[in-house]
C-alpha atoms as a PDB file:
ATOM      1  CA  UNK A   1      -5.111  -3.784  -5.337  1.00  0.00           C
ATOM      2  CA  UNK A   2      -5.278   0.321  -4.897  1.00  0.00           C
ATOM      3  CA  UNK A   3      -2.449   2.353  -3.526  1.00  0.00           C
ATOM      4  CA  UNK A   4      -3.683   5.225  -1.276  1.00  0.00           C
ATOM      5  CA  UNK A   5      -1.498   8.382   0.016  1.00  0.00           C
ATOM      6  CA  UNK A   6      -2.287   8.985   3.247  1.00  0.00           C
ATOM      7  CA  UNK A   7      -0.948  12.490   4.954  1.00  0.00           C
ATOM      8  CA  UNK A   8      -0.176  11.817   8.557  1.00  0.00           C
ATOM      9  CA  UNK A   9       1.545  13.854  11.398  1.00  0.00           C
ATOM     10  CA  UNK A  10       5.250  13.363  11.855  1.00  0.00           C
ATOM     11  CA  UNK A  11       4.322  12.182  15.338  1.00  0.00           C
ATOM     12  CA  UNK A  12       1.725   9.719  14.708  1.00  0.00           C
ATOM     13  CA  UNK A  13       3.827   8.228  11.893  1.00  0.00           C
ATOM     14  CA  UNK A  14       7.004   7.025  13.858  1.00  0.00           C
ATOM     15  CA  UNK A  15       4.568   5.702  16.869  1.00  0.00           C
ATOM     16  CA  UNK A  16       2.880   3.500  13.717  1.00  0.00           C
ATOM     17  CA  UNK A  17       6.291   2.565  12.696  1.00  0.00           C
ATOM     18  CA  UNK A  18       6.942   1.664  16.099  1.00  0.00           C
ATOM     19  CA  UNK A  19       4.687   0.007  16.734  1.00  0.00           C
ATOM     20  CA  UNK A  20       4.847  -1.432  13.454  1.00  0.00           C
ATOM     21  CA  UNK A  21       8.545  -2.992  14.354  1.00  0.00           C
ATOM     22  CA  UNK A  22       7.361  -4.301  17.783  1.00  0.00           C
ATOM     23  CA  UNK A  23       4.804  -6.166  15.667  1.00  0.00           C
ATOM     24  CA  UNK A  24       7.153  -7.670  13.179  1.00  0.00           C
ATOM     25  CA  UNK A  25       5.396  -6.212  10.434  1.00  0.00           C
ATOM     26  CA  UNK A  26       5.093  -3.228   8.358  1.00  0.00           C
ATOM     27  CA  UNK A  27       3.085  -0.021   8.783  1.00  0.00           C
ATOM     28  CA  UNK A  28       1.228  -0.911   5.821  1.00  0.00           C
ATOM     29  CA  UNK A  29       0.072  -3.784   7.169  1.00  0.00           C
ATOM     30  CA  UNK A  30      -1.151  -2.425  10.440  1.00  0.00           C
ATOM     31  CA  UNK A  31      -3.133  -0.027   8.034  1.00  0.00           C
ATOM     32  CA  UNK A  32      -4.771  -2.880   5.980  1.00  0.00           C
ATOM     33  CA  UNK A  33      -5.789  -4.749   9.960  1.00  0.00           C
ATOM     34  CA  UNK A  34      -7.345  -1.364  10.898  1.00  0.00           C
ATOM     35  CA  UNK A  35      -9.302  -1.244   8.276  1.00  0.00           C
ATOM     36  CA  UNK A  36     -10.271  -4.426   8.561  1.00  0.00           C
ATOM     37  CA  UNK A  37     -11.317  -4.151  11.803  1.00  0.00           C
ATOM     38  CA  UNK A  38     -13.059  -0.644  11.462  1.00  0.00           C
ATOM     39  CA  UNK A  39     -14.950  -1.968   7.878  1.00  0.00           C
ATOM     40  CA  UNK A  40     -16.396  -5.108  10.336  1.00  0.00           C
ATOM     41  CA  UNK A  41     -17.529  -2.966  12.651  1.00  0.00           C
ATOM     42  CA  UNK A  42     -19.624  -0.882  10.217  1.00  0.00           C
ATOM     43  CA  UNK A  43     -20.955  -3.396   8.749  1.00  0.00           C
ATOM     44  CA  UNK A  44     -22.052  -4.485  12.138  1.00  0.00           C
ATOM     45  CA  UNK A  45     -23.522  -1.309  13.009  1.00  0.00           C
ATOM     46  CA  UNK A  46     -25.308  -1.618   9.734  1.00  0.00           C
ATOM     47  CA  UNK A  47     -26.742  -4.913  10.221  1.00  0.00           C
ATOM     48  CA  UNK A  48     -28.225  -3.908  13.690  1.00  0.00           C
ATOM     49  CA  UNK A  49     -29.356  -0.844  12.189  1.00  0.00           C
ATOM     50  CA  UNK A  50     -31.322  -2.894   9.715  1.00  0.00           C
ATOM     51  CA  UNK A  51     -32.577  -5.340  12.047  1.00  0.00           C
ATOM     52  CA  UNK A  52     -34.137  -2.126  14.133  1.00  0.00           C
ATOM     53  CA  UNK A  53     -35.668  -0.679  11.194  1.00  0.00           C
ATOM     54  CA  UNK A  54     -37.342  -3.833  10.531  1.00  0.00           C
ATOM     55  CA  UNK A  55     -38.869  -4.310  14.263  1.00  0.00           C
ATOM     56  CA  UNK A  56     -39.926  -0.468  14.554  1.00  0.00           C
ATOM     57  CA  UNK A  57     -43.623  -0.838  15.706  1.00  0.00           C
ATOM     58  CA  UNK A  58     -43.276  -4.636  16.567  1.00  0.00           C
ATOM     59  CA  UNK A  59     -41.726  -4.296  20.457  1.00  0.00           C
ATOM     60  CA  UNK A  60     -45.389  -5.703  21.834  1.00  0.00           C
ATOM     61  CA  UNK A  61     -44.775  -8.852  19.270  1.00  0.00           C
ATOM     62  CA  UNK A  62     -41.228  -9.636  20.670  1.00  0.00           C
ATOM     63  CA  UNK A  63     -42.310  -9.111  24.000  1.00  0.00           C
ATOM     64  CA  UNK A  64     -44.628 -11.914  23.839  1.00  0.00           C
ATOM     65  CA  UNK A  65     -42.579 -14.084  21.661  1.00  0.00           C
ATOM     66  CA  UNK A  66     -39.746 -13.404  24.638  1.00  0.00           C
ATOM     67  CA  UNK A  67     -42.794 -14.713  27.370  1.00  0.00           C
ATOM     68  CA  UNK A  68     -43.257 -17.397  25.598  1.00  0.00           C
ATOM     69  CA  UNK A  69     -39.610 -18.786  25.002  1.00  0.00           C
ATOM     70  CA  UNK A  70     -39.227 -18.439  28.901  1.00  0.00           C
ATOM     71  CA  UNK A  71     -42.361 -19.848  29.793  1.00  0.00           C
ATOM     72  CA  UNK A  72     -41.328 -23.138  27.882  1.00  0.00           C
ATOM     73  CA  UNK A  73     -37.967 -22.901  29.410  1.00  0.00           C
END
């Protein structure tokens, strides 16, 4: 495990520790389920982007493959 120093506005730190308390759990731990939840997402976005890269050129392909599924429907 890595320790990180993170520099934060007064402010913004006792609202985290707040909300950190209302939580029942520490303000490192809401940092850890942030990043969780921000890391997911990018991989995500990365994924899709992937997946668009892949069909560049191909739209008249899935258009007919998307006929055809609702034809046998």
């Amino acid at each position: 495990m890595s320790a990180l120093t993170i520099r934060l506005p007064d402010d913004k730190y006792k609202r985290l520790k707040d909300l950190s308390r209302r939580r029942h759990t520490s303000v490192n731990r809401l940092i850890d389920e942030m990043t969780t939840i921000m890391l997911a997402e990018f991989d995500a976005e990365t994924r899709f982007q992937l997946r668009a890269e892949r069909g560049q050129g191909k739209q008249a392909l899935g258009l007919e493959l998307l006929e055809k599924a609702m034809r046998e429907k």
